[in-house]
N, C-alpha and C. Protein backbone atom coordinates (compact mmCIF):
# COMPACT_ATOMS: atom_id res chain seq x y z
N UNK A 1 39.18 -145.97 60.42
CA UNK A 1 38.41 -144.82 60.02
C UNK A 1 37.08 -144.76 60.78
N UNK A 2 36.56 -146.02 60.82
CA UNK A 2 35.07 -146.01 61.84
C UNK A 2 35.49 -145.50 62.97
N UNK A 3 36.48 -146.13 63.74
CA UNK A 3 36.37 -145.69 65.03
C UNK A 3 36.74 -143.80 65.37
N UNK A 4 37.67 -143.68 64.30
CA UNK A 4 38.10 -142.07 64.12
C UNK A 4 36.45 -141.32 64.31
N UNK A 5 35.45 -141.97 62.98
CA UNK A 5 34.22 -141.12 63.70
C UNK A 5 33.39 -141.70 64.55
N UNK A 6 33.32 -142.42 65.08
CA UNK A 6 33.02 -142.95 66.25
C UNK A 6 33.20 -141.39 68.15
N UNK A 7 34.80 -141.63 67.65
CA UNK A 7 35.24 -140.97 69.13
C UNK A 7 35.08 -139.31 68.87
N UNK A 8 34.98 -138.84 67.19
CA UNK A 8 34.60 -137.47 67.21
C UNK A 8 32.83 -137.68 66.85
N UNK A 9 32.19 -138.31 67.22
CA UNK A 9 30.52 -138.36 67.57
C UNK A 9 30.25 -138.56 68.71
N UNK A 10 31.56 -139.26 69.18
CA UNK A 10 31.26 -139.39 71.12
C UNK A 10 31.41 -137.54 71.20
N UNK A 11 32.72 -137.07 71.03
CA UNK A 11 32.78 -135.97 71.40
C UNK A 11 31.87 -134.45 70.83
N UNK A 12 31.51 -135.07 69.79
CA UNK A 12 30.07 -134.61 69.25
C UNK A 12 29.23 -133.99 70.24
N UNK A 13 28.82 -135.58 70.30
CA UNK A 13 27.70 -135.68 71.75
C UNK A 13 28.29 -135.04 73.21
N UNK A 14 29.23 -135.30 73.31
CA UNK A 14 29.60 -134.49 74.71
C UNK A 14 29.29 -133.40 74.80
N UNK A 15 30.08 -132.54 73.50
CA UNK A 15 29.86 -131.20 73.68
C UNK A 15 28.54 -130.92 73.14
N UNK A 16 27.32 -131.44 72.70
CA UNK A 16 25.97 -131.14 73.19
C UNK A 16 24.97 -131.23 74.82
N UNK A 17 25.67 -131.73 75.19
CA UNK A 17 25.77 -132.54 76.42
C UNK A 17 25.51 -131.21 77.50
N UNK A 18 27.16 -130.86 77.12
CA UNK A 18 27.51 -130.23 77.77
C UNK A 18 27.17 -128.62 77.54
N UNK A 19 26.35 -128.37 76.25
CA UNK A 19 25.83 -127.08 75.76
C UNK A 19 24.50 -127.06 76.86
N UNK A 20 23.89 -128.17 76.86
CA UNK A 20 22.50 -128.11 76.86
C UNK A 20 22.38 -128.23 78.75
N UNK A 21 23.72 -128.68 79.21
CA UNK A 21 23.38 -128.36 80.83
C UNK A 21 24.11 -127.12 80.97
N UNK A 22 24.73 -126.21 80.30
CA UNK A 22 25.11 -124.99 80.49
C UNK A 22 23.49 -123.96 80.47
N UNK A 23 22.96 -124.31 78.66
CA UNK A 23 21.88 -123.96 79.17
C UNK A 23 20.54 -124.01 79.73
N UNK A 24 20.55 -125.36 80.27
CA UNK A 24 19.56 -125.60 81.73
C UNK A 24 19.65 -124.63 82.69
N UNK A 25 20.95 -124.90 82.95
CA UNK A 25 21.55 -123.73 84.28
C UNK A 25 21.05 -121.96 84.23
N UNK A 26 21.37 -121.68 82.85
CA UNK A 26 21.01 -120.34 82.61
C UNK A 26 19.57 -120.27 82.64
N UNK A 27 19.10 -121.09 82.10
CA UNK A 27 17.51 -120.73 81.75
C UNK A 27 16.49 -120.99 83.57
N UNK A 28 17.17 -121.72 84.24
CA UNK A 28 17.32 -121.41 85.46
C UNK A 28 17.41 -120.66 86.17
N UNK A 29 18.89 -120.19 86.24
CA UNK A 29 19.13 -119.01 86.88
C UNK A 29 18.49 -117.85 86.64
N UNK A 30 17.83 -117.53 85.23
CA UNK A 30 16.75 -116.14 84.75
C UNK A 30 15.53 -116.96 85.29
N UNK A 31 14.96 -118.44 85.39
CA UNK A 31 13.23 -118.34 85.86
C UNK A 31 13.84 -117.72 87.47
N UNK A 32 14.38 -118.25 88.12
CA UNK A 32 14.91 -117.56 89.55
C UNK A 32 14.51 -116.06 89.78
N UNK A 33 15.32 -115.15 88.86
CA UNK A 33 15.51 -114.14 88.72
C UNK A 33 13.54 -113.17 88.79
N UNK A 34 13.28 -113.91 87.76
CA UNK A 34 12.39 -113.79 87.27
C UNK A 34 10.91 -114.14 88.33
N UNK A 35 11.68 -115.41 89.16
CA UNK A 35 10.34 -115.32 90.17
C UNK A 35 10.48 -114.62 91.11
N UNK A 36 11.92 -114.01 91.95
CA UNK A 36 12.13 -113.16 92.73
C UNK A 36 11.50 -111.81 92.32
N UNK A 37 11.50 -111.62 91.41
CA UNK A 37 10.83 -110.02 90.85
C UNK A 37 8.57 -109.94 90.71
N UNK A 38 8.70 -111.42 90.25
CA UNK A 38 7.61 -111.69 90.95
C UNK A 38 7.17 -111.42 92.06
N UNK A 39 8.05 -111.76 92.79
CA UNK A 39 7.30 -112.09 94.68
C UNK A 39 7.33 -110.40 94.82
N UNK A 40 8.44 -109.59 94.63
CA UNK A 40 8.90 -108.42 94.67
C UNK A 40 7.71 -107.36 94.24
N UNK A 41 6.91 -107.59 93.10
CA UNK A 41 6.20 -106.71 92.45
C UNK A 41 4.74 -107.17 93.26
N UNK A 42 4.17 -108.49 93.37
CA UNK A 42 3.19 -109.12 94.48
C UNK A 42 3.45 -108.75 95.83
N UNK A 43 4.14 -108.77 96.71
CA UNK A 43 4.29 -108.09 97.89
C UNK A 43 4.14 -106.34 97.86
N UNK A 44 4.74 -105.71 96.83
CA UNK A 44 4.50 -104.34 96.55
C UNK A 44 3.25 -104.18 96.34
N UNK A 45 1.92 -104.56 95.42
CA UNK A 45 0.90 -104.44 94.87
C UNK A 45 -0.16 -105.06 96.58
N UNK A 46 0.13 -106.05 97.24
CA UNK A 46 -0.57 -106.51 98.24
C UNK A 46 -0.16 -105.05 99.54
N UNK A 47 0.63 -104.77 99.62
CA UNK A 47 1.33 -103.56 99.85
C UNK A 47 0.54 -102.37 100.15
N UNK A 48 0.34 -102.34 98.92
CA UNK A 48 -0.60 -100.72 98.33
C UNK A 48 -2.17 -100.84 98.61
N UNK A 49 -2.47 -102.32 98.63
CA UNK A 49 -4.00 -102.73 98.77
C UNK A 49 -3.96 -102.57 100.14
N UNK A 50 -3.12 -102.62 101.39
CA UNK A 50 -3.28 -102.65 102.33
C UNK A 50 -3.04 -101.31 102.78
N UNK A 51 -2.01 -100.85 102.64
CA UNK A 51 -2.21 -99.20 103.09
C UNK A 51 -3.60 -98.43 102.66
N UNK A 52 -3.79 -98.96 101.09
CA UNK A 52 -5.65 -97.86 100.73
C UNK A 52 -6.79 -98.73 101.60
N UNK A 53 -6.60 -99.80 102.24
CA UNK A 53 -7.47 -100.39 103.02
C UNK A 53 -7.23 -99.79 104.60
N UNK A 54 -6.17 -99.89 104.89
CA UNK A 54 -6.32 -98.73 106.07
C UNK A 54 -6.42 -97.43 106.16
N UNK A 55 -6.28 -96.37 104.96
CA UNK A 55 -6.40 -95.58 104.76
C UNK A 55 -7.98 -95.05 104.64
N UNK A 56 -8.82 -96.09 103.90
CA UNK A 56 -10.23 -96.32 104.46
C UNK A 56 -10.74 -96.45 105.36
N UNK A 57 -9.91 -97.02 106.21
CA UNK A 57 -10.68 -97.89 107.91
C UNK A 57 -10.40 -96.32 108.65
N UNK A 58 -9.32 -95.44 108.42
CA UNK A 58 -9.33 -94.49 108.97
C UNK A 58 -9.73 -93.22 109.00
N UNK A 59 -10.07 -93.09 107.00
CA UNK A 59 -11.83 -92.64 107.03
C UNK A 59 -12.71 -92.74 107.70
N UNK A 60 -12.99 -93.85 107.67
CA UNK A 60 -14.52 -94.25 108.41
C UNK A 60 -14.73 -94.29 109.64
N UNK A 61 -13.61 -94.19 110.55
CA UNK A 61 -13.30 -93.90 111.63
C UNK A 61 -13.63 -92.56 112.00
N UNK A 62 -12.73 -91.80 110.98
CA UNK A 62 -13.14 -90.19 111.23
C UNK A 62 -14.44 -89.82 111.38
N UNK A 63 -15.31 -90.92 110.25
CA UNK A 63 -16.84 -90.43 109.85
C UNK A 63 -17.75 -90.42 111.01
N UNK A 64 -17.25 -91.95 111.51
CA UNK A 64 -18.06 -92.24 112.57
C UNK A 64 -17.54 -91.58 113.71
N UNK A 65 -16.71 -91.02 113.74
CA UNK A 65 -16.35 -90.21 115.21
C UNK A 65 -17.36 -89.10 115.41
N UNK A 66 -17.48 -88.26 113.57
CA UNK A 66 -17.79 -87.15 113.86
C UNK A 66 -19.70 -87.25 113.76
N UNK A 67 -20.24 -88.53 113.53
CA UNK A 67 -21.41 -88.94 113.77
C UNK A 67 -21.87 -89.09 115.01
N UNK A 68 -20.88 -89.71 115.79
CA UNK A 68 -21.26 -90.02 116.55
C UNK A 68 -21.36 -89.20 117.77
N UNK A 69 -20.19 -87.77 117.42
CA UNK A 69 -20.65 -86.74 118.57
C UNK A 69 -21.53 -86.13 118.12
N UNK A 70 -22.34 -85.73 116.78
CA UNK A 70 -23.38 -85.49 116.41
C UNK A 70 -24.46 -85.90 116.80
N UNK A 71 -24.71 -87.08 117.13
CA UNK A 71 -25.65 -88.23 117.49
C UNK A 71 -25.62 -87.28 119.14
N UNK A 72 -24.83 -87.38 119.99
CA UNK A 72 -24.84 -87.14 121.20
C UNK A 72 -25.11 -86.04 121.72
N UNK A 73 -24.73 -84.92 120.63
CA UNK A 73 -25.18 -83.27 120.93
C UNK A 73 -26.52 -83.63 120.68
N UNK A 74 -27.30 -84.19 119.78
CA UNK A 74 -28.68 -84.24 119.62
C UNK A 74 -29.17 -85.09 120.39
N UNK A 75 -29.25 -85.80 121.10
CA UNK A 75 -29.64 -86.73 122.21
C UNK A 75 -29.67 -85.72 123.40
N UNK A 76 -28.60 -84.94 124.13
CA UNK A 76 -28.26 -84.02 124.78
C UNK A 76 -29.24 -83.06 124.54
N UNK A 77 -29.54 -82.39 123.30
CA UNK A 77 -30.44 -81.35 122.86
C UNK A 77 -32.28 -81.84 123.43
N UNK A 78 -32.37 -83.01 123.00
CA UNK A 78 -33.36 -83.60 123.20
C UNK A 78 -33.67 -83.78 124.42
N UNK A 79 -32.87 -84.30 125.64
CA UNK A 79 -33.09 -84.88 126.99
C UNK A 79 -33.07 -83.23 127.42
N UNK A 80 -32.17 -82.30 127.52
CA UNK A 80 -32.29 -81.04 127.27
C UNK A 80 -33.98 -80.16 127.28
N UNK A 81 -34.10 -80.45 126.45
CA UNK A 81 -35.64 -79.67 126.13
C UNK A 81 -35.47 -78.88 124.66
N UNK A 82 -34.10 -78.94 124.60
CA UNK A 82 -34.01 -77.83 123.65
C UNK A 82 -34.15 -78.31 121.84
N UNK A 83 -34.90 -79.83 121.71
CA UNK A 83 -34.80 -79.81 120.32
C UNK A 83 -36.23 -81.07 120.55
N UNK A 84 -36.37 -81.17 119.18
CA UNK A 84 -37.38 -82.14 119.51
C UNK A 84 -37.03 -83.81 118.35
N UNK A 85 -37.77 -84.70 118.83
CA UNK A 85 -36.30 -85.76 118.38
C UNK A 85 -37.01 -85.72 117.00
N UNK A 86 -38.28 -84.96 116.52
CA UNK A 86 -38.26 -85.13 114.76
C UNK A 86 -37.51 -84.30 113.90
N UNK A 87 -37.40 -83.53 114.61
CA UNK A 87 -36.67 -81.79 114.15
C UNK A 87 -35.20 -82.24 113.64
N UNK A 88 -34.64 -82.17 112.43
CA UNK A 88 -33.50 -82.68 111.55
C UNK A 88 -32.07 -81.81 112.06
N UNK A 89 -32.67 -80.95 112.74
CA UNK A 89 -30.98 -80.45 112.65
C UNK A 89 -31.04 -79.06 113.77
């Protein structure tokens, strides 16, 4: 009779055994899942920071373009005769 529960406590234990690396595996396979959607949503968001960061640089590009032929018509105006360099506009 001992050994009868003996070999159904071995098999007890097996099939905990064997529950608990089934769910290792799963709980695994979802952190996986789960960090791929990570990297996925972080590459998207680094993404968006970089397009509105060049989307800025190409603002400011514009700004300074259109400063800077501003700057040069008035320099021109000035060497010119035709403006005087305190005169705003």
């Amino acid at each position: 009779m001992l050994a009868r529960i003996k070999s159904w406590a071995l098999y007890a234990l097996a099939g905990v055994v064997v529950a608990l690396a089934v769910a290792v595996n799963v709980l695994r396979a979802r952190n996986a899942r789960l960090t791929v959607e990570l990297e996925r949503r972080e590459r998207s968001r680094l993404q968006a920071i970089a397009d509105g960061l060049k989307a800025r640089a190409e603002r400011a590009n514009q700004v300074a373009a259109v400063s800077k032929r501003v700057r040069e018509e008035a320099e021109k105006a000035i060497r010119e005769g035709r403006r005087d360099y305190f005169e705003n506009q």
